[in-house]
Protein backbone atom coordinates (compact mmCIF):
# COMPACT_ATOMS: atom_id res chain seq x y z
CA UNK A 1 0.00 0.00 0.00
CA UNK A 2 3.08 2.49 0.81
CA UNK A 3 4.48 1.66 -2.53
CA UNK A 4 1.43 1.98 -4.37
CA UNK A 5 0.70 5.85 -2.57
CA UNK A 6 4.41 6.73 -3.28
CA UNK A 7 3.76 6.10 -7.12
CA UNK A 8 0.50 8.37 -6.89
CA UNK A 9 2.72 11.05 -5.27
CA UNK A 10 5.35 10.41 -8.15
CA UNK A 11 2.74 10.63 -10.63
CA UNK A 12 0.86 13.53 -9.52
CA UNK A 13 4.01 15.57 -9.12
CA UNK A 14 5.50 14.45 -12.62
CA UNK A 15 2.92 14.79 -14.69
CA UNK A 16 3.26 12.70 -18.43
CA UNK A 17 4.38 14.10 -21.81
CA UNK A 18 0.38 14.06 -22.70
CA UNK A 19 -0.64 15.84 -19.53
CA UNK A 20 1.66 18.64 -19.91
CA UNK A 21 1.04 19.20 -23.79
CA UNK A 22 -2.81 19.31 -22.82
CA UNK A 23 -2.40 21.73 -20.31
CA UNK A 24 0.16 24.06 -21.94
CA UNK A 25 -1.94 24.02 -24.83
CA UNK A 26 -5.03 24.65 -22.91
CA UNK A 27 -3.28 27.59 -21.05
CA UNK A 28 -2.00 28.90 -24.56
CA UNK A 29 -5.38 28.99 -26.30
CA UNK A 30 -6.92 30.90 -23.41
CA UNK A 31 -4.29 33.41 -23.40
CA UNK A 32 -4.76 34.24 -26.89
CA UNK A 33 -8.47 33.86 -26.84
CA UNK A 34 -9.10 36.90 -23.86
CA UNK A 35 -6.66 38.96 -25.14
CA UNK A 36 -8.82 39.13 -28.23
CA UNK A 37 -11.12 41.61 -26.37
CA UNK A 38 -8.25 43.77 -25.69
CA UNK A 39 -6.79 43.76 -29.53
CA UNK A 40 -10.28 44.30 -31.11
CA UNK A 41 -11.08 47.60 -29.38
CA UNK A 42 -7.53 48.65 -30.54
CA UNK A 43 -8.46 48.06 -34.02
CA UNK A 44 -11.72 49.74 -33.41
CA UNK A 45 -10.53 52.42 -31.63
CA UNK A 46 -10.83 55.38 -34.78
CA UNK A 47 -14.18 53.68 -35.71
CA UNK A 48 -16.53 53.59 -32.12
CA UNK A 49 -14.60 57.00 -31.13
CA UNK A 50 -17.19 59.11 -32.56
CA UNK A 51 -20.07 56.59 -32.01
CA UNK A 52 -19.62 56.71 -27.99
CA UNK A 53 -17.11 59.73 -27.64
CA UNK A 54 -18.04 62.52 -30.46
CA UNK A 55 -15.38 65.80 -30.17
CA UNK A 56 -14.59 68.31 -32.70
CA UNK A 57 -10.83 67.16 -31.83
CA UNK A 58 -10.42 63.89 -33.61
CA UNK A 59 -7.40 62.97 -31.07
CA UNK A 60 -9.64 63.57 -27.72
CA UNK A 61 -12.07 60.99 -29.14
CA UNK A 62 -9.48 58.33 -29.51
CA UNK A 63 -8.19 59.34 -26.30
CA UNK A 64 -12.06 58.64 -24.59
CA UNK A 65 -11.73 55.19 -26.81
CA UNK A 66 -8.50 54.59 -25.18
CA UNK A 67 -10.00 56.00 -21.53
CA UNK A 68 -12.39 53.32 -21.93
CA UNK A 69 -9.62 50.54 -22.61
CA UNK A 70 -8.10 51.98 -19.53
CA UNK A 71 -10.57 51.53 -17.31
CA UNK A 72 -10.37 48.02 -18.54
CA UNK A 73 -6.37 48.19 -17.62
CA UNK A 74 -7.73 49.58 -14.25
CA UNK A 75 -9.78 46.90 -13.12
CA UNK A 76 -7.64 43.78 -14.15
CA UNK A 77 -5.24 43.68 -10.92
CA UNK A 78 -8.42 43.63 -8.71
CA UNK A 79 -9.79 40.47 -11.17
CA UNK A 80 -6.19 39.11 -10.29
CA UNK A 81 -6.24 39.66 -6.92
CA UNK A 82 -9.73 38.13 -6.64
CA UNK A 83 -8.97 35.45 -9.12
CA UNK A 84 -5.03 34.76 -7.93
CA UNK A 85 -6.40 34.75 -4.25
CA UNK A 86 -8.89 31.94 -5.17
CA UNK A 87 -6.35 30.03 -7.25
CA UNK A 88 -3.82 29.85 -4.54
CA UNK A 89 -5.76 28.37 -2.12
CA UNK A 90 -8.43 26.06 -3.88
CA UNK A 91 -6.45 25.39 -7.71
CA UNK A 92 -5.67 26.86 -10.68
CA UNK A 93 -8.69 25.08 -12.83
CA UNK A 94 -11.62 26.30 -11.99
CA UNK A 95 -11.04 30.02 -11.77
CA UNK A 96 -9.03 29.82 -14.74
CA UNK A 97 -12.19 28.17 -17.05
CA UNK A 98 -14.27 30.74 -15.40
CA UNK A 99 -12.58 33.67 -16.83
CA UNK A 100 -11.99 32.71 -20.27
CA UNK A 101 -15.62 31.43 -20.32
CA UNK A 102 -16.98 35.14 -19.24
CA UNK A 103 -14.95 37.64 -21.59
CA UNK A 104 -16.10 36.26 -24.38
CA UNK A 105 -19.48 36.39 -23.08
CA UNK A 106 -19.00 40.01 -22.27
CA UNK A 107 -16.85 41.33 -25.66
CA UNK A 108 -19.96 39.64 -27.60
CA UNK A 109 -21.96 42.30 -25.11
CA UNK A 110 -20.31 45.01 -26.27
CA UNK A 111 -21.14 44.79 -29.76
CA UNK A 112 -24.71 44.89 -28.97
CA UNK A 113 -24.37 48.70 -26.83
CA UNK A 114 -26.35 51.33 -28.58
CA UNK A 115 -24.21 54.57 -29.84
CA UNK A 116 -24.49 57.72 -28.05
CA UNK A 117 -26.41 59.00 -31.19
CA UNK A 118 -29.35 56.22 -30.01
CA UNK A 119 -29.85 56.14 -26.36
CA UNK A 120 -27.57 59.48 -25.52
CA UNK A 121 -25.13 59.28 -22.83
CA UNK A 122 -26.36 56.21 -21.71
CA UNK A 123 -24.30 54.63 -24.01
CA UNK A 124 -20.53 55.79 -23.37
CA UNK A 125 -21.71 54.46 -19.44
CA UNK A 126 -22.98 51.14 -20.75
CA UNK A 127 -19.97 51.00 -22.74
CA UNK A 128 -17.90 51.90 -19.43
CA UNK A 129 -19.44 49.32 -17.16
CA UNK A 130 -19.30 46.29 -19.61
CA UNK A 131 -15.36 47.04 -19.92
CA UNK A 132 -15.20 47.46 -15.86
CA UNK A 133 -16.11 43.78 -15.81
CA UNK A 134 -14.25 42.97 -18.68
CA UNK A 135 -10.85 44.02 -16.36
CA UNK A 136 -11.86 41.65 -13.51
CA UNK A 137 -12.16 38.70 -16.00
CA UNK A 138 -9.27 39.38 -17.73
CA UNK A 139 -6.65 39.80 -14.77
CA UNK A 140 -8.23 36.56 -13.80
CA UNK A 141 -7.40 35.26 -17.31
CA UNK A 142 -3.48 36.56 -16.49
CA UNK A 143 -3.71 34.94 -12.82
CA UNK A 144 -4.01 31.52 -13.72
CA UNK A 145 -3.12 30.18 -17.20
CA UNK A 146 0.31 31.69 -17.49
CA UNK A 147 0.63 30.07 -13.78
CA UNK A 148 -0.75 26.77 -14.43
CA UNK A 149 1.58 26.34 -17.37
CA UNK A 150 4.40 27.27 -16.05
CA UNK A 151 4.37 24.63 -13.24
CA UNK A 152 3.76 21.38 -15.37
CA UNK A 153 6.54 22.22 -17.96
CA UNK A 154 10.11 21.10 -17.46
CA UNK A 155 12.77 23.87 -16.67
CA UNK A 156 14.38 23.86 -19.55
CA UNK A 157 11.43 24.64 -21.58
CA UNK A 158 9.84 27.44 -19.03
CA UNK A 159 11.70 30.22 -21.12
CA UNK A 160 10.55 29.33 -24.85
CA UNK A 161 6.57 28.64 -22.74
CA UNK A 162 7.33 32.33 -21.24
CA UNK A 163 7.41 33.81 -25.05
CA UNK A 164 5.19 31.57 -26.44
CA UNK A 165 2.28 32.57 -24.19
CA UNK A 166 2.99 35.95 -23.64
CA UNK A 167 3.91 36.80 -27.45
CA UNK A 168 3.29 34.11 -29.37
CA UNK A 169 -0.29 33.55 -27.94
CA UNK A 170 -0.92 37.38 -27.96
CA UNK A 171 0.41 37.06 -31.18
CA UNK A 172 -2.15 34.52 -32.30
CA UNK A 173 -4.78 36.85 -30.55
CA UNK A 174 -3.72 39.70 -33.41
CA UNK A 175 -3.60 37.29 -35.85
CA UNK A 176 -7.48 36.39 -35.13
CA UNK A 177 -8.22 40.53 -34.98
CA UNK A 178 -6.52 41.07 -37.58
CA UNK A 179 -7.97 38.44 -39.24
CA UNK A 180 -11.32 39.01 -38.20
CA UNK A 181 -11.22 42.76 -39.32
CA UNK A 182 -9.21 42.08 -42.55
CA UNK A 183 -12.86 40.31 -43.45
CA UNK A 184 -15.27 42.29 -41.92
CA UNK A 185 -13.98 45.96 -43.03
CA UNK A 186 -13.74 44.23 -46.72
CA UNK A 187 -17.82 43.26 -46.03
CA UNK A 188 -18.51 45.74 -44.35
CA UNK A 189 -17.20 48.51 -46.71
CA UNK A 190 -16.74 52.12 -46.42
CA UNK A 191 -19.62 53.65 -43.96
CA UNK A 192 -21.44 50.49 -43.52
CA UNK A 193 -18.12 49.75 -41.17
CA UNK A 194 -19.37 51.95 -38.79
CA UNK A 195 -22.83 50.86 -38.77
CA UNK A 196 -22.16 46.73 -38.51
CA UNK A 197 -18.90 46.16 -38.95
CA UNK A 198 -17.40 46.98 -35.52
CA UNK A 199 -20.64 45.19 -34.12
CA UNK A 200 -19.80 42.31 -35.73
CA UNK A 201 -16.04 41.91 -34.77
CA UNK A 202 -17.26 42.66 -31.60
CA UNK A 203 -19.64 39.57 -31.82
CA UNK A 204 -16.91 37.14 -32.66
CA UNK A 205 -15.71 37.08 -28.92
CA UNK A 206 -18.90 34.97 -27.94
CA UNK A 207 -16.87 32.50 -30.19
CA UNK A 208 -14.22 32.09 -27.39
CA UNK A 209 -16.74 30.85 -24.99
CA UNK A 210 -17.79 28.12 -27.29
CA UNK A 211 -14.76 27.26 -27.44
CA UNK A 212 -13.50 27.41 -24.14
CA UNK A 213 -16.57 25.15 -22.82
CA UNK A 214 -14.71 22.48 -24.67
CA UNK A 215 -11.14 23.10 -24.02
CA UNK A 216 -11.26 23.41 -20.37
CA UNK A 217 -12.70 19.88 -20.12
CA UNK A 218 -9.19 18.44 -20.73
CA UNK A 219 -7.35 20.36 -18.07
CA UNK A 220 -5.99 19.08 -15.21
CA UNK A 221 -4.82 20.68 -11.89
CA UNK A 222 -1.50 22.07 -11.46
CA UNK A 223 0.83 19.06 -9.65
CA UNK A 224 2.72 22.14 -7.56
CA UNK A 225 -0.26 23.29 -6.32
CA UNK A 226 -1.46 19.65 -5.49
CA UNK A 227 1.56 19.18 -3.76
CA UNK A 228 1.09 21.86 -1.52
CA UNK A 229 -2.34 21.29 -0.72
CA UNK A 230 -1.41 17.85 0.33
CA UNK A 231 0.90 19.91 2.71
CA UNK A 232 -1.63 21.85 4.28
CA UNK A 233 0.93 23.72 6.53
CA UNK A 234 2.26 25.48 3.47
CA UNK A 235 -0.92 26.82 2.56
CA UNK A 236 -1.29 30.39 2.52
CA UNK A 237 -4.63 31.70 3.33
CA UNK A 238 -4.32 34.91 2.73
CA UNK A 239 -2.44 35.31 -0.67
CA UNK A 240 -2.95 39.86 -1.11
CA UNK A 241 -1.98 40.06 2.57
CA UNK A 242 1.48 37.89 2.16
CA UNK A 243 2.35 40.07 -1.17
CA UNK A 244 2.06 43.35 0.64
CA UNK A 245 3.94 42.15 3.52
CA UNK A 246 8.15 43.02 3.90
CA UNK A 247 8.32 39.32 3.18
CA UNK A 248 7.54 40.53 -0.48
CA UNK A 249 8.86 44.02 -1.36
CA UNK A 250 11.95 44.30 -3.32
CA UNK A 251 10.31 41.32 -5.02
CA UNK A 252 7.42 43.13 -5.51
CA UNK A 253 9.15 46.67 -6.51
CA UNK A 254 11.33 45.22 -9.01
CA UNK A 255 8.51 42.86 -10.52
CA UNK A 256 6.66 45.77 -11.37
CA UNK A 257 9.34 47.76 -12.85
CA UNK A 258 10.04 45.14 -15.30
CA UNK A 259 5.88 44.43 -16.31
CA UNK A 260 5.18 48.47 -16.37
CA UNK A 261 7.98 48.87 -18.56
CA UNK A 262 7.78 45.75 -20.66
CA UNK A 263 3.95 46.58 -20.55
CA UNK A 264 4.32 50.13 -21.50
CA UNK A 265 6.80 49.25 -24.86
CA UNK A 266 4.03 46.33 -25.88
CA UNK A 267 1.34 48.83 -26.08
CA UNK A 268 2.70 51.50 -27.34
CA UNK A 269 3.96 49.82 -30.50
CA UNK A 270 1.83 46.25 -30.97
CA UNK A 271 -1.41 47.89 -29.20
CA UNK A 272 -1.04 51.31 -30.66
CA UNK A 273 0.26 50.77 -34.12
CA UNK A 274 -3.13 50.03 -35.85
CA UNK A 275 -4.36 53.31 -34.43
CA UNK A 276 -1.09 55.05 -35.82
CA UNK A 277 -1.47 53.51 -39.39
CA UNK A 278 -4.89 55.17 -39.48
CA UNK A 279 -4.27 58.50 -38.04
CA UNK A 280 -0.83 59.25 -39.00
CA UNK A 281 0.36 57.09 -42.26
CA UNK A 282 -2.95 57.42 -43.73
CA UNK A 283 -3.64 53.60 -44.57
CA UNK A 284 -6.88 52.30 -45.52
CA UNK A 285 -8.64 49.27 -43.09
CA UNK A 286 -8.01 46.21 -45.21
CA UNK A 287 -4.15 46.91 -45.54
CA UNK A 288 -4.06 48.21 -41.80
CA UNK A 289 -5.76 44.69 -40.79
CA UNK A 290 -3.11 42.75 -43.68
CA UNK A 291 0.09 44.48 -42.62
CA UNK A 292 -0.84 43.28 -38.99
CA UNK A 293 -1.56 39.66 -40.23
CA UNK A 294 2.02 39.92 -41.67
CA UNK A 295 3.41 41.05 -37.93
CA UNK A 296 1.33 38.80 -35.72
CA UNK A 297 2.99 35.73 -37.96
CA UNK A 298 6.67 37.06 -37.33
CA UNK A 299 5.83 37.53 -33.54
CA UNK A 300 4.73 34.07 -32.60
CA UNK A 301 7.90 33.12 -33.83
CA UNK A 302 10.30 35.75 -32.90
CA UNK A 303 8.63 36.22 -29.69
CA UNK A 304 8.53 32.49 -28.76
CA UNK A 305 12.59 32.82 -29.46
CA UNK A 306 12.97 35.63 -27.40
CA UNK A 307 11.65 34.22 -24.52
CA UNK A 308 13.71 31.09 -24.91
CA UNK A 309 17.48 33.10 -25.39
CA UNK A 310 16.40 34.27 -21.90
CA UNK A 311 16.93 30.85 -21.09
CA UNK A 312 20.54 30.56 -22.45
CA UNK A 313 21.32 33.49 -21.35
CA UNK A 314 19.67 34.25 -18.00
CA UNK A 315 16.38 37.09 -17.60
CA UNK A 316 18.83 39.54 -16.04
CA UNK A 317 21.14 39.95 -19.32
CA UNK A 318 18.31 39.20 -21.44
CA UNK A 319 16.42 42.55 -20.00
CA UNK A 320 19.31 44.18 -20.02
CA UNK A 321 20.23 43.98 -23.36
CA UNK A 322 17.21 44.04 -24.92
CA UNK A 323 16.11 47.61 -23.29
CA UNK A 324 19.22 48.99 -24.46
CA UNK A 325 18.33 48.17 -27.89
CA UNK A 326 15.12 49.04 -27.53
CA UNK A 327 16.42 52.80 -26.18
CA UNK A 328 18.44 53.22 -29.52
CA UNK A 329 16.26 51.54 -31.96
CA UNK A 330 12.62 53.19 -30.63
CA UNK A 331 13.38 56.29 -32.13
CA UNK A 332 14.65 55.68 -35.48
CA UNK A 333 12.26 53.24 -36.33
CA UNK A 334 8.66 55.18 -35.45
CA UNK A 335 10.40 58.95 -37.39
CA UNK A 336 11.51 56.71 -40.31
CA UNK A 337 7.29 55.24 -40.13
CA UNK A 338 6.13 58.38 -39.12
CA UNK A 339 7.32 59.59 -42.47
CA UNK A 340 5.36 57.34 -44.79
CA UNK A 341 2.28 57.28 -46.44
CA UNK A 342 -0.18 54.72 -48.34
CA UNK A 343 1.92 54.22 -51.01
CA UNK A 344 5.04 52.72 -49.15
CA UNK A 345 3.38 49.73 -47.63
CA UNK A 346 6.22 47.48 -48.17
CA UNK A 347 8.87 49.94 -46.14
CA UNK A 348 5.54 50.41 -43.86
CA UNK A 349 5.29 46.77 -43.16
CA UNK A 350 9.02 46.43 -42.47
CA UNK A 351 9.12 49.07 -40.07
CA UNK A 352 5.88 47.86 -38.59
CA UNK A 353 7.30 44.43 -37.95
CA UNK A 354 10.59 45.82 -36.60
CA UNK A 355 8.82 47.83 -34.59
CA UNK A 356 6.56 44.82 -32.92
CA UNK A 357 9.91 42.41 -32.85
CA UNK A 358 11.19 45.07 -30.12
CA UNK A 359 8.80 45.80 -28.34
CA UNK A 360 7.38 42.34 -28.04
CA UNK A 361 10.90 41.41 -26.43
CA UNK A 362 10.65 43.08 -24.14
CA UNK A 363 7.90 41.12 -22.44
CA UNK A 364 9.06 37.54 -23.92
CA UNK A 365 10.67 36.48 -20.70
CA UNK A 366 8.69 39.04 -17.93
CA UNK A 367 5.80 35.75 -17.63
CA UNK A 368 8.11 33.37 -16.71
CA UNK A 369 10.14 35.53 -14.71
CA UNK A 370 7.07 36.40 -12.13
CA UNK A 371 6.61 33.23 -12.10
CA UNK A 372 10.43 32.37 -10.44
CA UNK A 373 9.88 34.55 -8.38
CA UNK A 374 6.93 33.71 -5.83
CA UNK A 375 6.37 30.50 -4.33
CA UNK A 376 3.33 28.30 -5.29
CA UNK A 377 1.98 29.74 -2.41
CA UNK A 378 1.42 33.28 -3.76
CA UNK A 379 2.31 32.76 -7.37
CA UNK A 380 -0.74 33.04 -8.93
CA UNK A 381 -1.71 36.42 -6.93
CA UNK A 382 1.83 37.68 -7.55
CA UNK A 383 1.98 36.97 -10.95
CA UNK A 384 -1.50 38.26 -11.57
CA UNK A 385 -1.12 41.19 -10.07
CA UNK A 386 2.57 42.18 -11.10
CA UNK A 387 1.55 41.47 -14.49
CA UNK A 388 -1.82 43.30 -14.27
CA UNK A 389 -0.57 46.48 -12.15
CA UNK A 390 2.06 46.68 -14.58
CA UNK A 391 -0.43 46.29 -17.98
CA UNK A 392 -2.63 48.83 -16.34
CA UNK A 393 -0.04 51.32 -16.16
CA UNK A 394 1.55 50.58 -19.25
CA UNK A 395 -1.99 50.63 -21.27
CA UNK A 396 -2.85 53.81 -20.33
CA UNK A 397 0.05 55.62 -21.43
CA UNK A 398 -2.07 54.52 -25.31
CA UNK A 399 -4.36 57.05 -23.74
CA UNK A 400 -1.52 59.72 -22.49
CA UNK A 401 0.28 59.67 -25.64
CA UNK A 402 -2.40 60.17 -27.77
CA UNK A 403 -4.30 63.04 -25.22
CA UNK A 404 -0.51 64.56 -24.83
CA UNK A 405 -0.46 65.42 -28.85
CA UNK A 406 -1.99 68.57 -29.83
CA UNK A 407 -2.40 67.30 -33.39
CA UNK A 408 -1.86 64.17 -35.07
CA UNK A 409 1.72 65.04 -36.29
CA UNK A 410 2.63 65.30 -32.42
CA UNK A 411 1.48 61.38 -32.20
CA UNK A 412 4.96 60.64 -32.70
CA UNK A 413 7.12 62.61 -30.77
CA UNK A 414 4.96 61.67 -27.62
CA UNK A 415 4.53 58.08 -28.54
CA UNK A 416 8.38 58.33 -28.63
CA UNK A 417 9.02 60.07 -25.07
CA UNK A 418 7.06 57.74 -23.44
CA UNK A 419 8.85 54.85 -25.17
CA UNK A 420 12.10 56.17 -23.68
CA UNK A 421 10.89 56.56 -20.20
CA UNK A 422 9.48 53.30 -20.11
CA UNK A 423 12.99 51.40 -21.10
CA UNK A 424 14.49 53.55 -17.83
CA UNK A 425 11.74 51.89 -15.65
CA UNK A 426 12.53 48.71 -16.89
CA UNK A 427 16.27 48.95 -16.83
CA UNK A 428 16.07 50.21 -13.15
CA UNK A 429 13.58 47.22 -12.48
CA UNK A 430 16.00 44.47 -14.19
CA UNK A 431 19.32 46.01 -12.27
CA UNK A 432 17.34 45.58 -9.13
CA UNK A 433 16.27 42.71 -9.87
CA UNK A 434 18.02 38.79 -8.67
CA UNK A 435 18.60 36.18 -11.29
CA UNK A 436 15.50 33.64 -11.10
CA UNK A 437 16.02 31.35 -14.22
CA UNK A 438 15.47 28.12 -12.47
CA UNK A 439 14.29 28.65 -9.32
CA UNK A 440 10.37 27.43 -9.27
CA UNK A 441 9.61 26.11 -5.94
């Protein structure tokens, strides 16, 4: 009988090739499949800005768009707190099926809001609440897949997982936007874009819930956190309190300097680039939503290698050198686009791509590093919230830049400033920082 429990323990705790492929995948798929909310209102941004936010100023409506996508950024370390806490001390599963389930119930939601022109200013507040519960979901979303993968996959591996969730998967999440409004702008032509179309991309989301009925059913529970459970001493009951305790702080400073930073350059090219083809280069919707096919194909594989030279090289030198890269390349890059119109859209999509390689990087390896860095006891909560705190911040310098331009030929120059001071947060965060590649207790 002994020898028999000992071989449940060893099985539990080493989980099989199959187990681990199902729940990586499973973990993948609903990473890509929230973050769909979050990419579609990008793309929609210069469409619903005058639907729920009319202005004489065409850059104050995108910046009530991007307000709105803020107060999604807002909400999502309160959804990982919530979510994280939950996951810590009852499993990773069940909160994590949950959340994926729900946004897609909710982006469907937002496609059926009537415009400001319709109902009045009931509908910028409709708008406002549906993307208030949108935040919770999705910093549960960021609280427990990136956690549950991480602690079934073999060390050697954890770097690669790092940049194929957080880019690759994200990348597959622009590919499906981008896919989705390649087709619907081309059916939904000209004005009758404004009428359906963004209703209709907006619709898709429900998809993800189909979907994720049926995923989910293959997960299993995480074999760290079944460990622990098993010893109930090392059980933490209250996750939030632990992470705000001394026990926690440098961890906790230096965790966030990397995600705001890393955050900050992902938005402000990948996130903000389809509303800077429209408004500054002048592009039309179906090559804005091809050129962004093209990128989200090069970042699931650049960004998957990214992550994984962090784990040749160590997260320390990898977010070193990348940021000073980054610091150099950041400006020449956005002037040179910045400079084009609609009839360079092959040195557009170069520049585009280049663009997205960099500042993709820079959050290839930030998942996986979290994730070293708490112990099962707190990870989920620490990760959820480090990564969440930091997207919220970084997000809403999309609205910042774009309410900090007078006109749209100042787009640029503070796109650009906030660039820069978002590779000195992050350098300051990674020379704080201790080297974690390996450690996952």
């Amino acid at each position: 009988m002994p020898a028999n429990l000992e071989e449940v323990e060893r099985a539990i705790e080493q989980p099989g090739d199959r187990r681990v492929a199902a729940t990586v995948a499973v973990s993948i798929l609903g990473w890509s499949l929230d973050l769909f909310d979050l990419f579609a209102i990008l793309y929609l941004a210069p469409t619903i800005a005058p639907l729920f936010f009319p202005s004489n100023s065409p850059t104050l409506s995108l910046a009530g768009v991007f307000g709105a996508f803020a107060v999604t950024l807002l909400m999502r370390p309160a959804g990982s707190a919530l979510f994280g806490a939950y996951a810590d001390r009852h499993g990773r599963r069940r909160p994590m099926a949950v959340a994926v389930v729900s946004v897609g119930i909710v982006t469907g939601l937002m496609g059926a809001v009537p415009t400001i022109e319709q109902i009045g200013v009931a509908a910028p507040v409709i708008f406002l609440l549906l993307r208030l519960v949108q935040g919770i979901l999705v910093g549960g979303v960021a609280a427990t897949t990136g956690t549950i993968a991480m602690e079934v996959v073999a060390a050697r591996w954890r770097g690669l997982l790092s940049g194929v969730i957080a880019v690759a998967a994200a990348a597959l999440a622009g590919l499906l936007a981008s896919g989705i409004f390649y087709f619907v702008s081309s059916v939904f032509a000209g004005p009758r874009f404004a009428v359906w179309g963004w209703r209709v991309m907006f619709f898709s989301g429900v998809l993800t819930s189909v979907l994720g009925v049926f995923i989910f059913r293959s997960l299993e529970e995480s074999p760290l956190w079944s460990r622990m459970r098993r010893q109930a001493t090392r059980v933490e009951k209250a996750p939030v309190r632990a992470l705000l305790s001394s026990r926690y702080r440098r961890t906790v400073a230096a965790n966030l300097a990397v995600a705001i930073g890393g955050a900050t350059q992902f938005y402000l090219t990948s996130g903000y680039l389809p509303t800077f083809l429209a408004v500054v280069n002048h592009l039309p919707k179906p090559a804005i939503g091809w050129i962004l096919t093209l990128t989200s194909l090069s970042l699931m594989l650049t960004g998957s290698l990214a992550g994984h030279v962090s784990e040749l090289v160590g997260r320390r030198k990898f977010f070193l050198a990348v940021n000073l890269v980054n610091a150099v390349l950041f400006p020449l890059l956005y002037v040179a686009l910045s400079g084009l119109r609609a009839n360079r859209a092959g040195a557009i999509t170069a520049l585009v791509v280049a663009i997205a390689t960099l500042g993709n990087a820079s959050i290839a390896a930030v998942l996986v590093f979290l994730n070293e860095s708490f112990p099962t006891a707190v990870r989920a909560t620490g990760v959820g919230v480090c990564w969440n705190v930091g997207f919220a911040i970084g997000g809403m310098t999309t609205t910042f830049a774009t309410a900090a331009s007078v006109d749209v030929e100042g787009i640029t120059r503070s796109v650009l400033l906030f660039l820069e001071g978002a590779v000195i947060i992050y350098l300051l965060g990674a020379l704080a920082m201790r080297e974690t590649r390996g450690r996952l207790e």
